[in-house]
N, C-alpha and C. Protein backbone atom coordinates (compact mmCIF):
# COMPACT_ATOMS: atom_id res chain seq x y z
N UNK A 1 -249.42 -271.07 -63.32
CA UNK A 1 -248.48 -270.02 -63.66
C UNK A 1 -249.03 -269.10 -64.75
N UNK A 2 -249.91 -269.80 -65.36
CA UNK A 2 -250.73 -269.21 -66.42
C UNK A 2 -251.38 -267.64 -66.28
N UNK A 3 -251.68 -268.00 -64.84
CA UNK A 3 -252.82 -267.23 -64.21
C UNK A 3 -251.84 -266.37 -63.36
N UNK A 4 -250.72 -266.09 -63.39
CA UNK A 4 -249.99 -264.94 -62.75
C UNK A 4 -250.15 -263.94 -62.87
N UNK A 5 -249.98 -263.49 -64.29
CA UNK A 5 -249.64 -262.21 -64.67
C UNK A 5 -250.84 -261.43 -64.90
N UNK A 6 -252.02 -262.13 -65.17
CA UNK A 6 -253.28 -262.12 -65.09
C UNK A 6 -253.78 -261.22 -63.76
N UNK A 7 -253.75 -262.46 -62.60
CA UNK A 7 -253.75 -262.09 -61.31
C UNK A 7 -253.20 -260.86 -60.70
N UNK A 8 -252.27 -260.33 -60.99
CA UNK A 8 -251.31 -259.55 -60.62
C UNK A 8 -252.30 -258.02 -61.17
N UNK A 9 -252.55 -258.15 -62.24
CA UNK A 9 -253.04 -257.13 -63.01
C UNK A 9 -254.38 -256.89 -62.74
N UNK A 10 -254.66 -257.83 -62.20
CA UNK A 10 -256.14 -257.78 -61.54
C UNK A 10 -256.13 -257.01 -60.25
N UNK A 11 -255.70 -257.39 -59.84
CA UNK A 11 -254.91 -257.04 -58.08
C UNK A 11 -254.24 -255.26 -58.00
N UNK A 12 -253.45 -255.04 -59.14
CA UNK A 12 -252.86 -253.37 -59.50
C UNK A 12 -254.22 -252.65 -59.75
N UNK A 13 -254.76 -253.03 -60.53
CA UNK A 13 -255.88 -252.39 -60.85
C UNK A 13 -257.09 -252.34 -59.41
N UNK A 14 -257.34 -253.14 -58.82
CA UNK A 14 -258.23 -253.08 -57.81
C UNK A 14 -257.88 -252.03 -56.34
N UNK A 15 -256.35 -252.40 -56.73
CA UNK A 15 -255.61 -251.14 -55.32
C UNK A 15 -255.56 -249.89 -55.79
N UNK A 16 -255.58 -250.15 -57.42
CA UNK A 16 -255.66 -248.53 -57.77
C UNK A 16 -256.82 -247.48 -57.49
N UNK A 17 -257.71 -248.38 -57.90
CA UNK A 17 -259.66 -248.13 -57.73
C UNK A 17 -259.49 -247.57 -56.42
N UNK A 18 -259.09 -248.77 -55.56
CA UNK A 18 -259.53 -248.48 -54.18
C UNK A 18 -258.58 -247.12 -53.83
N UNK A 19 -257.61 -246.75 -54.29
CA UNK A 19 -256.75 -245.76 -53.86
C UNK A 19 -256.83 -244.46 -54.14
N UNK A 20 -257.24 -244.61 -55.52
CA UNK A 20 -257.48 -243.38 -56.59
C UNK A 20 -258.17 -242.00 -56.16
N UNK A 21 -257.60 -241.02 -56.20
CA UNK A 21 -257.88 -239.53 -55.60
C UNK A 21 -257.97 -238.73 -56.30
N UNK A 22 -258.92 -237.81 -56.50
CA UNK A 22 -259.63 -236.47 -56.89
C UNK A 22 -258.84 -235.28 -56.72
N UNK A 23 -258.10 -234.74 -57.51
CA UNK A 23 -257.93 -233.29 -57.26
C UNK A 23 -258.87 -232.39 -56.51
N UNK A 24 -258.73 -231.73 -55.67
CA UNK A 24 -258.98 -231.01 -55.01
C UNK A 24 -259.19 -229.65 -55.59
N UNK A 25 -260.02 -228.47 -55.04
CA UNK A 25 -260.41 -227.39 -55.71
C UNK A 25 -258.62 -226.43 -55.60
N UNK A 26 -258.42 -225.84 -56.65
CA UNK A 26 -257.31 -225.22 -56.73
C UNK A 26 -257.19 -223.93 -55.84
N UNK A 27 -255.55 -223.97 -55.28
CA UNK A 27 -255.23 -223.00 -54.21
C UNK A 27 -256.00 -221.86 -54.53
N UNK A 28 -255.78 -221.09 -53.30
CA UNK A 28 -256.73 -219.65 -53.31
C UNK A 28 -255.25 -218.40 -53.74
N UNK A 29 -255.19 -217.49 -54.68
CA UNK A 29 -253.88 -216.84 -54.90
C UNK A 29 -253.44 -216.56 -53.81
N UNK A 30 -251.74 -216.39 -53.86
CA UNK A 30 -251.28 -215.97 -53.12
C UNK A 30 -251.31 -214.52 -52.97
N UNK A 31 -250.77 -214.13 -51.50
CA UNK A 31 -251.32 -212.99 -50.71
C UNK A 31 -249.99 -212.29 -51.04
N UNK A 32 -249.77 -210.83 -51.04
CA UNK A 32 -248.32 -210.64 -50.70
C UNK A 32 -248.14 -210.63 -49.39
N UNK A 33 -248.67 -210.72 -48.55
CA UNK A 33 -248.40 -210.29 -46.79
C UNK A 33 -248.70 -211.75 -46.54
N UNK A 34 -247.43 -212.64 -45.86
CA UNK A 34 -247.43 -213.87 -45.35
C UNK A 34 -248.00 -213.88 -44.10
N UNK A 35 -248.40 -214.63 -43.17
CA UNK A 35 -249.51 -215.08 -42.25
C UNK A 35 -248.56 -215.90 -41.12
N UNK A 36 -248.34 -215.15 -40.09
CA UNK A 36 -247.22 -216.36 -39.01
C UNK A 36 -248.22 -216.63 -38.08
N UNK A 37 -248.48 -218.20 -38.42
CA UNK A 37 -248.89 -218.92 -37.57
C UNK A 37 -248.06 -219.83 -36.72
N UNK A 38 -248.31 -220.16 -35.33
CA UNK A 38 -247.56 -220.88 -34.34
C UNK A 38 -248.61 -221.97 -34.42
N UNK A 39 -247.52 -223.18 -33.77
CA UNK A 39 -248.35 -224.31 -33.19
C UNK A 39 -247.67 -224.91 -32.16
N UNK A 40 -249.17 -224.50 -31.15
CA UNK A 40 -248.15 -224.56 -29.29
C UNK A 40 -248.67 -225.97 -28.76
N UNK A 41 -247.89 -226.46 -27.94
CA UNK A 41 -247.94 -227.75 -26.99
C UNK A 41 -248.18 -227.25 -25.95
N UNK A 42 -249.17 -227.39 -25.67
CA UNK A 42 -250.10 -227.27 -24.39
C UNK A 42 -249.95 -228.22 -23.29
N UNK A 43 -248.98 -229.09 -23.36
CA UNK A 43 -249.33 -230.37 -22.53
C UNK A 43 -249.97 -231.32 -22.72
N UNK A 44 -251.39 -231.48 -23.17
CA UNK A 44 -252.08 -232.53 -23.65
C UNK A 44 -252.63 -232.48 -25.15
N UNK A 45 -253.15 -231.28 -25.38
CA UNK A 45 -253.55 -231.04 -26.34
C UNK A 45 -252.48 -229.83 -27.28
N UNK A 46 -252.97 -229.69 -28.40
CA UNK A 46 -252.17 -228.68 -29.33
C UNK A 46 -253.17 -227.61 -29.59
N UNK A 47 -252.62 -226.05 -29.85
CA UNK A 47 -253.31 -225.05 -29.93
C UNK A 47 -252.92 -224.40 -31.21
N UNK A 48 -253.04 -223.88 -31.98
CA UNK A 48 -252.51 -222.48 -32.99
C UNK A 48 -253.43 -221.58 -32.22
N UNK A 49 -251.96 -220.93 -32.39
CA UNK A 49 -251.78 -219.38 -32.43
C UNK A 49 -251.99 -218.80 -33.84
N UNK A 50 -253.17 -217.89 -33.64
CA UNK A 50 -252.82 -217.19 -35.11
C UNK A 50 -253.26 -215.33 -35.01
N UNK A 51 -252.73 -214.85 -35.46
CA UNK A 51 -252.68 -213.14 -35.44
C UNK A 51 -254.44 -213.05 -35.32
N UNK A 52 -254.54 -211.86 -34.50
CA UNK A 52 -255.72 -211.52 -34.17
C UNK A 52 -256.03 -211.21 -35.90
N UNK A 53 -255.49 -209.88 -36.16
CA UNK A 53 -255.47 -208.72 -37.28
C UNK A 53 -255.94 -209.65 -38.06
N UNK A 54 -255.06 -210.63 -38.73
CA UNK A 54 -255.70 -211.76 -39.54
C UNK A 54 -257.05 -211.87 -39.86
N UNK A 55 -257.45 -212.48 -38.27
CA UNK A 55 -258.93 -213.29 -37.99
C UNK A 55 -259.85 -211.93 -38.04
N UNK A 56 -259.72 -210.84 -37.62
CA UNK A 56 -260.35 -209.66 -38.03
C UNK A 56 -261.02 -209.23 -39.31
N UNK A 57 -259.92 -209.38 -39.99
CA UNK A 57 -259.94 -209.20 -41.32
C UNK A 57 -260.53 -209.90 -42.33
N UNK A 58 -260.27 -211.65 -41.89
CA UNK A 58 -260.88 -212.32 -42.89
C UNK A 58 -262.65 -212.21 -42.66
N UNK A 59 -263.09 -211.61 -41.40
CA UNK A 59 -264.68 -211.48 -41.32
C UNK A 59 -265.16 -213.11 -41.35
N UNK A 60 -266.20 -213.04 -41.49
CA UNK A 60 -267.01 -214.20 -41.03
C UNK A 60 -267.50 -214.79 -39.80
N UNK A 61 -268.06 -215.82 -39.54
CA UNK A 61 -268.54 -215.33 -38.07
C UNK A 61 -267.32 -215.74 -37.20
N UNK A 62 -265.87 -216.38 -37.71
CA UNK A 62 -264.89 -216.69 -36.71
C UNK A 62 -264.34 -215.18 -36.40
N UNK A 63 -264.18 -213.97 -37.68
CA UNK A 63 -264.22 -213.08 -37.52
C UNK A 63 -264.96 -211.98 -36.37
N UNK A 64 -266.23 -212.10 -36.34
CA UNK A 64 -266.91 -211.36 -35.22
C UNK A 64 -266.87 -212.27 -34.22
N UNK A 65 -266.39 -213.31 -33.81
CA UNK A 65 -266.27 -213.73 -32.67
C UNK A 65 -265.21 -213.54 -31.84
N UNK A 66 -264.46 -213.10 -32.77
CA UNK A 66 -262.61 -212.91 -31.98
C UNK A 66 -262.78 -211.49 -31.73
N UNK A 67 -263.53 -210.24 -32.50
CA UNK A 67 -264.18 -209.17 -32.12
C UNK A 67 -264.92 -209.34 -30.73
N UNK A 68 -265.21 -209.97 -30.04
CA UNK A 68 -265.97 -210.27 -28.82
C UNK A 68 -264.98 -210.79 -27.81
N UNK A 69 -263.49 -211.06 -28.76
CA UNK A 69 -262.39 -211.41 -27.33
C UNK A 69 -262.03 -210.65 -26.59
N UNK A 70 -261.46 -210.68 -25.20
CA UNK A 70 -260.66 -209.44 -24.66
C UNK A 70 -259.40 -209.25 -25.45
N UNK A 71 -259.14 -208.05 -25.38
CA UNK A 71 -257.92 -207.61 -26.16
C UNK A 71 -256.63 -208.56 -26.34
N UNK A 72 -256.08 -208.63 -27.01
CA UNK A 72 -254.60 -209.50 -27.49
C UNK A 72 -254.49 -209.33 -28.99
N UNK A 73 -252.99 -209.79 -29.47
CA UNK A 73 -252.66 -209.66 -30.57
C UNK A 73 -252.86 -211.09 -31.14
N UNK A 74 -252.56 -212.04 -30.18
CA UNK A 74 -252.46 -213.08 -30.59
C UNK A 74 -253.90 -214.23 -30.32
N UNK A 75 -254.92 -215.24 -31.08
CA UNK A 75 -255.72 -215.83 -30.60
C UNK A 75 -255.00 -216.96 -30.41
N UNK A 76 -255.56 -217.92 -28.92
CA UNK A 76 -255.31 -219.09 -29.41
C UNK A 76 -256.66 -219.98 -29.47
N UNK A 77 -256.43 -220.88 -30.84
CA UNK A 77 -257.54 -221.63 -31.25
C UNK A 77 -257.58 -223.19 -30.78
N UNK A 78 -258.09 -223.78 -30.11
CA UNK A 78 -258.10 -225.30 -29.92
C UNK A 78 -259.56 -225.62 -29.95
N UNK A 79 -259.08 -227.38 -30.52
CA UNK A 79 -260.96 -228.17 -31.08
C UNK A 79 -260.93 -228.97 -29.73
N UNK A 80 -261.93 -229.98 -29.77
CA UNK A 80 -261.78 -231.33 -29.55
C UNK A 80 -263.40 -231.44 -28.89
N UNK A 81 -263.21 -232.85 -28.29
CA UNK A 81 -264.78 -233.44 -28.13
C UNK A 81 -265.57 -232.43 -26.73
N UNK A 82 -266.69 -231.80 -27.36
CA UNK A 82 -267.36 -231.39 -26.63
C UNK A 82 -267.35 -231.37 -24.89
N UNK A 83 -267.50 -232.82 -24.37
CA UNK A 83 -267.49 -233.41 -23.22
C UNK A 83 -266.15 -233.24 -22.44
N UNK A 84 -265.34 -234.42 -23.35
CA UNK A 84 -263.83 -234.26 -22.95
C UNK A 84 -262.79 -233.11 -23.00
N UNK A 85 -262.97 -232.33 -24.02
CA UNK A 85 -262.11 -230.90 -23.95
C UNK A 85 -262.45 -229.81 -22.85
N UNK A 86 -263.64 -229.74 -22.59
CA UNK A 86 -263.83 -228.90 -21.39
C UNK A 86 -263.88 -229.63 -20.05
N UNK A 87 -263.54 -230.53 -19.80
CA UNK A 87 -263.73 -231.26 -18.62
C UNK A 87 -262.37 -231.12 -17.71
N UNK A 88 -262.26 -230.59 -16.36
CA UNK A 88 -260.89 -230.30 -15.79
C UNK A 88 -260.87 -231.30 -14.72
N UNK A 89 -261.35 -231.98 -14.88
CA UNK A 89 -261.20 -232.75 -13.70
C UNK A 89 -259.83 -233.66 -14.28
N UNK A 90 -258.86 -234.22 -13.21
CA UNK A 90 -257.50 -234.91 -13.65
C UNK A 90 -257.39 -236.06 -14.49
N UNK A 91 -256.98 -236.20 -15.38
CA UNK A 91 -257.06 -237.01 -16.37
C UNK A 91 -257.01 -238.50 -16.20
N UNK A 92 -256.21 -238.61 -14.49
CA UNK A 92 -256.60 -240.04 -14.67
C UNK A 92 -258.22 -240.72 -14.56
N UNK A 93 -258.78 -239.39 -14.22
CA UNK A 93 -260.09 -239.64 -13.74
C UNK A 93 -261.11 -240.05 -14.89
N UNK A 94 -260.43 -239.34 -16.57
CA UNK A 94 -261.21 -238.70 -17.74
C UNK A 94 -260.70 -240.07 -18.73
N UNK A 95 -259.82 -240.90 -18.27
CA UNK A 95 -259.34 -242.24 -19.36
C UNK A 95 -260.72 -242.36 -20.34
N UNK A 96 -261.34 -242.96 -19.64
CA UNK A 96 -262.83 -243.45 -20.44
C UNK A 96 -263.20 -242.81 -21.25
N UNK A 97 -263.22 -241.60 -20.45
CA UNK A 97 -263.71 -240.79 -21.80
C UNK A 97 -263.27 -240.18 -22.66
N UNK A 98 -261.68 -240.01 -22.60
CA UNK A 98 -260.63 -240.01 -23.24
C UNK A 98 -260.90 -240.93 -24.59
N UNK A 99 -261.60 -242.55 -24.02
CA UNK A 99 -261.43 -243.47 -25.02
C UNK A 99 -262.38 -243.11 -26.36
N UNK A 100 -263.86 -242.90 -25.31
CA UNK A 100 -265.11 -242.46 -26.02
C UNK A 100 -264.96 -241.40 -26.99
N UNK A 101 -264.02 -240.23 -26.75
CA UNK A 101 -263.98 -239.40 -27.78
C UNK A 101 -262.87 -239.63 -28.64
N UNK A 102 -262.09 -240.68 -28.61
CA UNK A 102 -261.06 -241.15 -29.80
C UNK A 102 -262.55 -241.45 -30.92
N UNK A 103 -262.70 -242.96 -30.40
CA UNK A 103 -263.36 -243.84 -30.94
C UNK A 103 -264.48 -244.12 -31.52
N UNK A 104 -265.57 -243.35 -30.44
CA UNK A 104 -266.65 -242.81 -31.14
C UNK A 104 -266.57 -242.18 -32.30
N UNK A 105 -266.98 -242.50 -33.50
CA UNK A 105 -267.69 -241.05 -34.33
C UNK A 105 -269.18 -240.20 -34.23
N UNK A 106 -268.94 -238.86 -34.59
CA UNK A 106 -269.75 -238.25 -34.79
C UNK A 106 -270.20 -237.79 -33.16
N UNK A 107 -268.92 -237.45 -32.88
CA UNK A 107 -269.36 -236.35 -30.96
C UNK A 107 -269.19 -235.16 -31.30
N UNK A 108 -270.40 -234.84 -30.53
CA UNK A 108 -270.03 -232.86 -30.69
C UNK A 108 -269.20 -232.80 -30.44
N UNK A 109 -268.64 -231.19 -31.14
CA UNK A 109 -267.19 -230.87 -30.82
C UNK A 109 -267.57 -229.69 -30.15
N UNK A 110 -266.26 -229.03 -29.82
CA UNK A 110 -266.35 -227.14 -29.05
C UNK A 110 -264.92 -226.80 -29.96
N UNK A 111 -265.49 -225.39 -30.13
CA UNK A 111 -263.94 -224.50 -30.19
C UNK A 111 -263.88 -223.67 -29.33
N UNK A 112 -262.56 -223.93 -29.22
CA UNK A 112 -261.52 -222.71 -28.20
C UNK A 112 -260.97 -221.40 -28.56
N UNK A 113 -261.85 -220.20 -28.17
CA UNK A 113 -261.07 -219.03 -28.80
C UNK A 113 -260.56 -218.37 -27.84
N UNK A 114 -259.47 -218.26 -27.49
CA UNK A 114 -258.48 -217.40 -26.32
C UNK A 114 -257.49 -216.42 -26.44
N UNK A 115 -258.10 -215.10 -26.12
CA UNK A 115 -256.43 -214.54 -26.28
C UNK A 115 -255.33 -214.49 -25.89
């Protein structure tokens, strides 16, 4: 019983270690012009929607790439595993590899830019 309170304090302290988190670099100021982003259900996967004008504006190369879309106001953006995200064949067909790109780490990915 000696060794309880001991133990205990040993134990708070070790979950703390293991838990303990870093501030993060501080927000970027706020904008006055708010930003409406959507987030669509696609059926299997999830997409954002986000304003072309936006992605225009902020430049960079996601910037000149949405410059290379056909016209729209709206992009839609989706990730996922290289292999499995572009693959159309019917999904009961794609399980496996469905599994492979959960589970695996470190699979190429693709992005989706659509207007």
């Amino acid at each position: 019983m000696r060794w309880a309170l001991p133990l205990v304090v040993l134990v708070g302290l070790v979950a703390a270690l293991l838990t303990w988190t870093r501030l993060g670099p501080a927000a970027p100021p706020a904008t006055d012009v708010p930003i409406v982003v959507y987030l669509l259900d696609n059926g299997f996967h999830s997409d954002l929607a986000l304003p072309r004008a936006a992605l225009e504006r902020r430049g960079g190369a996601l910037g000149r790439a949405v410059e290379t879309l056909a016209p729209g106001d709206w992009i839609l953006v989706g990730w996922g595993d290289a292999r499995f995200y572009v693959d159309q064949s019917p999904i009961s067909d794609r399980l496996p590899d469905g599994a492979r790109a959960f589970f695996r780490p470190g699979n190429p990915s693709v992005v989706m830019l659509d207007p």
